[in-house]
Protein backbone atom coordinates (compact mmCIF):
# COMPACT_ATOMS: atom_id res chain seq x y z
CA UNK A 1 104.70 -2.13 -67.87
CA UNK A 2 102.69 -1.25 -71.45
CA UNK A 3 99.55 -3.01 -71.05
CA UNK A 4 98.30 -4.16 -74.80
CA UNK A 5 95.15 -3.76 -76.43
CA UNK A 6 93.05 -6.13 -76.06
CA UNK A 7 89.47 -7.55 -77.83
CA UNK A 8 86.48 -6.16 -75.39
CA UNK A 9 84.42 -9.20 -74.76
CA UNK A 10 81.71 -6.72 -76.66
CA UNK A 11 83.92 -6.99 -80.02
CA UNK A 12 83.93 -10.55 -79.58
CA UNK A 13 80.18 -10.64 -79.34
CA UNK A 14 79.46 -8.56 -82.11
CA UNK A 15 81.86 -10.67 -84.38
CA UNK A 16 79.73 -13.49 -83.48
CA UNK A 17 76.42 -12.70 -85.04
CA UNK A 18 78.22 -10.07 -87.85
CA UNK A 19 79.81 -11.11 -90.49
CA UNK A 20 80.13 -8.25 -91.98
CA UNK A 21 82.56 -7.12 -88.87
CA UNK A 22 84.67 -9.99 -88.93
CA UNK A 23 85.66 -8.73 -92.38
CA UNK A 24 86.14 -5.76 -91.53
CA UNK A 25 88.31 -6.27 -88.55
CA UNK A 26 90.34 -8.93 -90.92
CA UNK A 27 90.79 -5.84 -93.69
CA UNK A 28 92.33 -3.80 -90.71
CA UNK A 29 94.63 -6.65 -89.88
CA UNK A 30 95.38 -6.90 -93.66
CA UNK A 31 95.68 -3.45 -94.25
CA UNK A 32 99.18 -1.95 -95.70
CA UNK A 33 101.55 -0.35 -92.54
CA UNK A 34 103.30 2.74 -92.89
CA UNK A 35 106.44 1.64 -91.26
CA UNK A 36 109.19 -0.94 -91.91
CA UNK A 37 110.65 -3.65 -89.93
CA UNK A 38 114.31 -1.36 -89.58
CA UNK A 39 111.63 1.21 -88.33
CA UNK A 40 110.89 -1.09 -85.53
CA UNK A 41 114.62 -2.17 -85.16
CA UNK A 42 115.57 1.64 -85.12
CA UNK A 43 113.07 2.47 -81.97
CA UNK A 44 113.48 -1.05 -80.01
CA UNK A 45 117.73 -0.82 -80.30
CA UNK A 46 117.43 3.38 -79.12
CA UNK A 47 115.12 2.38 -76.09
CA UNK A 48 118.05 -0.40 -74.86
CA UNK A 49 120.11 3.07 -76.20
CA UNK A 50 119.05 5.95 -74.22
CA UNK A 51 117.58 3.67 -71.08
CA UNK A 52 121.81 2.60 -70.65
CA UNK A 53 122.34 7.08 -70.69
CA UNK A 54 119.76 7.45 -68.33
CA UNK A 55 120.92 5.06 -66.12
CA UNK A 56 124.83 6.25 -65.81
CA UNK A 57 123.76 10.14 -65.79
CA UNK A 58 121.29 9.14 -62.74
CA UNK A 59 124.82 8.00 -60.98
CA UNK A 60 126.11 12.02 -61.09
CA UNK A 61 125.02 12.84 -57.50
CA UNK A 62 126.25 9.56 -55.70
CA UNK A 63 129.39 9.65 -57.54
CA UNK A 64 130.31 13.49 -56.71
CA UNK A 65 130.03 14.89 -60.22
CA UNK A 66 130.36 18.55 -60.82
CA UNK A 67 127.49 21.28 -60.98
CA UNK A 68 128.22 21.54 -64.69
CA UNK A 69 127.77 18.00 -65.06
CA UNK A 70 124.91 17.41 -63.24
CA UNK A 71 122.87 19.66 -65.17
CA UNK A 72 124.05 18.10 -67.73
CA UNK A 73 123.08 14.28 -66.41
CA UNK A 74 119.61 16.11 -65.33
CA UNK A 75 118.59 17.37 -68.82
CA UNK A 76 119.62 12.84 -70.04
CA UNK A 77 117.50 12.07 -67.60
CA UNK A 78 114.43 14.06 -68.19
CA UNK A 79 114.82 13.97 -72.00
CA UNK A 80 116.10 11.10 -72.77
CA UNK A 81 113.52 9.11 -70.45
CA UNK A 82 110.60 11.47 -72.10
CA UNK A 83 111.74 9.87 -75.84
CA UNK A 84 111.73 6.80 -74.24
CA UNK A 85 108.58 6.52 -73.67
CA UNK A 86 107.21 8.39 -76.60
CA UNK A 87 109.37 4.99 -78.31
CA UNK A 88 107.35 2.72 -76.32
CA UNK A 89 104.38 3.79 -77.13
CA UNK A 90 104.96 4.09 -80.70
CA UNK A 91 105.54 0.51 -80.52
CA UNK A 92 102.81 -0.62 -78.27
CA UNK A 93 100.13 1.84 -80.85
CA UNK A 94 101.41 -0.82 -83.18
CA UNK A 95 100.79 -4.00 -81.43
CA UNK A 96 104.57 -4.41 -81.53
CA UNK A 97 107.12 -6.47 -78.86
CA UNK A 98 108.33 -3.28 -76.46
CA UNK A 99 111.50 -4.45 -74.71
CA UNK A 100 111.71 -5.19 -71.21
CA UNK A 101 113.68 -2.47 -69.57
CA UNK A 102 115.48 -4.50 -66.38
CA UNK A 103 118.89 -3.12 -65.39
CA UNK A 104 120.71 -6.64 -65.96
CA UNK A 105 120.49 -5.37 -69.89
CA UNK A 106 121.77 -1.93 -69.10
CA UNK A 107 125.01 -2.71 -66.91
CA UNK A 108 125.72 -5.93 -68.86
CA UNK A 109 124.78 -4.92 -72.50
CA UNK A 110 126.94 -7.49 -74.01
CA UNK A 111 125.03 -10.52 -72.07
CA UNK A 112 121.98 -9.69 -74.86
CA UNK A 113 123.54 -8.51 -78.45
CA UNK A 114 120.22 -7.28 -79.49
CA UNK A 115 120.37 -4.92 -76.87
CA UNK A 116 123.96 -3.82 -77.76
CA UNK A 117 123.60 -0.83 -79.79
CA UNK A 118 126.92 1.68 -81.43
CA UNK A 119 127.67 3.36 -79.11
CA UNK A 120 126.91 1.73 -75.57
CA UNK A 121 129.22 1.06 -72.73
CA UNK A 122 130.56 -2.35 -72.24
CA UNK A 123 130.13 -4.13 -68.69
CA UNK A 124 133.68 -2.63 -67.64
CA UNK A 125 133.53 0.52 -69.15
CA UNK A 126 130.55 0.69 -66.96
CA UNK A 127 132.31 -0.91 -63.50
CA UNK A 128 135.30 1.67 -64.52
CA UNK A 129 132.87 4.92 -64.22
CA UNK A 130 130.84 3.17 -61.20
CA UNK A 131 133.89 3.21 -59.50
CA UNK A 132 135.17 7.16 -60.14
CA UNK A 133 134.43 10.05 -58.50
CA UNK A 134 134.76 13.57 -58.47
CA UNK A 135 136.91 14.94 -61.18
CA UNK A 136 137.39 11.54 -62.64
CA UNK A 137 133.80 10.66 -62.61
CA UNK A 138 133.30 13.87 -64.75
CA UNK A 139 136.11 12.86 -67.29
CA UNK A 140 134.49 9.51 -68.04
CA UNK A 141 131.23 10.32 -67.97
CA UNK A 142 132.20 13.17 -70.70
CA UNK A 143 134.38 10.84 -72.70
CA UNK A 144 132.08 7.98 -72.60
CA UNK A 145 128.48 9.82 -73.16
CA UNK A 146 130.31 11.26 -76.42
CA UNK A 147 131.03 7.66 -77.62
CA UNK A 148 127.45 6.90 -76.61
CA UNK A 149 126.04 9.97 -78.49
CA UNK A 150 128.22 9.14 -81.71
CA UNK A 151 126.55 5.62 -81.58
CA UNK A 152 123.35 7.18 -81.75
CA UNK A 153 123.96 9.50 -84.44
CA UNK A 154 125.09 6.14 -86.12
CA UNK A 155 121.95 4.50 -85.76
CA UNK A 156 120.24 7.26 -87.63
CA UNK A 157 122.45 7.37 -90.42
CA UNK A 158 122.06 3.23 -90.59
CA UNK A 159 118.23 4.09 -90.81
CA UNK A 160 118.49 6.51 -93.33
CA UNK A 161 120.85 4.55 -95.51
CA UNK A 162 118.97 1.75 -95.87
CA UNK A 163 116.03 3.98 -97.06
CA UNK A 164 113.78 3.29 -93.47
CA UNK A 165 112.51 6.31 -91.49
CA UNK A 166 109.95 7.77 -93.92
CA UNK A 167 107.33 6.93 -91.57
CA UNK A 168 106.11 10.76 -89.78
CA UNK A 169 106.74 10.22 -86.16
CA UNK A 170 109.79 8.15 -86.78
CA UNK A 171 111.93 10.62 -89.35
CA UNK A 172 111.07 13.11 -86.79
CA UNK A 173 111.94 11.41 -83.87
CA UNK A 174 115.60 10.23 -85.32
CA UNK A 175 115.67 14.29 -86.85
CA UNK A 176 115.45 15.39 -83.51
CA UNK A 177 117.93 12.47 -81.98
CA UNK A 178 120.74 13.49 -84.78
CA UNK A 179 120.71 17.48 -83.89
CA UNK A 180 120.16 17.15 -80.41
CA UNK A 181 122.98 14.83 -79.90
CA UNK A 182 125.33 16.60 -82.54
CA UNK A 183 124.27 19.96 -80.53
CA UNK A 184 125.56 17.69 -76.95
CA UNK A 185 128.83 16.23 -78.65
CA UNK A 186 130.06 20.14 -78.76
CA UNK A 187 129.04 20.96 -75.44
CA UNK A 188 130.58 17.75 -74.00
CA UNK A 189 133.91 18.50 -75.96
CA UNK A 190 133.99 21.90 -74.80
CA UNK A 191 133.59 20.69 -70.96
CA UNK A 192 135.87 18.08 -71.11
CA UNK A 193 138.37 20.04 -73.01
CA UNK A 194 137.85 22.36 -70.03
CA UNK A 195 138.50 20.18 -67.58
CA UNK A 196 141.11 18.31 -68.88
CA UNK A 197 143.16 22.21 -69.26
CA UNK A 198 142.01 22.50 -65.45
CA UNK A 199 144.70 22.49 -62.75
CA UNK A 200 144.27 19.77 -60.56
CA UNK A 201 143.06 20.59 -57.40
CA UNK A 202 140.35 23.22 -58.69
């Protein structure tokens, strides 16, 4: 849970007896952000994004995925769950709502269409890849983490086109999300291409 700022009772006493403070703290409040409203619509729609990749790649070693894959679902989990909460604590820094993260919003994403991004897994594409294993497991995963990846490469073009993302950490942040998930759409093809050429049985 992000805890928020809050007002040391200290603050409060010093606003008491100085003016002077209380219009300064009121310029701060007034003062001109740096980031956009699609800014904060970009980072709260790519936490419900990557915490729904997370999730499924966690399921690779209870649903007998491959070696290949489960370095694969190991490098989602550590990454993706490292930009998640670099996201959350852009938002917190800026005294903005940071979504609540239960797994109700990740295995039913259509239940809450804010948190249904491009991209995502619907609640029985899900219960079809909960239920695979082995070989099949690793042919869903692949085919459905590429529609998940193209979703997010679509949510950074949407940014960009509406002329959002200038602020620093966030045009870096959705930089990095647009080659590193162009740069895992290849791999993925090449695997499942692979696989799919693979005689059963191996």
């Amino acid at each position: 849970m992000v805890m928020r700022p809050t007002v040391t009772l200290g603050v409060l006493a010093a606003l008491a007896w100085s003016p002077a403070a209380g219009q300064a703290l009121a310029g701060a409040d007034s003062a001109p952000r740096d980031y956009t409203a699609a800014d904060v619509r970009f980072m709260t729609g790519m936490i419900h994004h990557h915490a729904q990749a997370v999730l499924i790649a966690g399921w690779a070693p209870s649903h007998d995925a491959s070696p290949s894959l489960r370095a694969l679902c190991e490098r989602i989990v550590v990454g993706q769950g490292d930009e998640i909460a670099l996201m959350r604590r852009w938002l917190s820094d800026r005294h903005e709502a940071v979504p609540d993260l239960n797994a109700s919003h990740a295995m039913m994403p259509e239940m809450d269409p804010a948190a249904m991004m491009p991209g995502m897994l619907t609640g029985e594409q899900l219960a079809q890849l909960d239920r695979a294993r082995g070989r099949e497991f690793d042919r869903l995963f692949l085919t459905f983490m590429i529609q998940h990846h193209r979703g997010a490469i679509t949510m950074v073009n949407q940014l960009f086109g509406q002329g959002a993302g200038e602020q620093e950490r966030v045009y870096r942040f959705a930089s990095d999300v647009f080659a590193d998930q162009t740069t895992e759409i290849a791999r993925m093809q090449k695997m499942l291409a692979a696989l799919l050429f693979q005689p059963t049985g191996q």
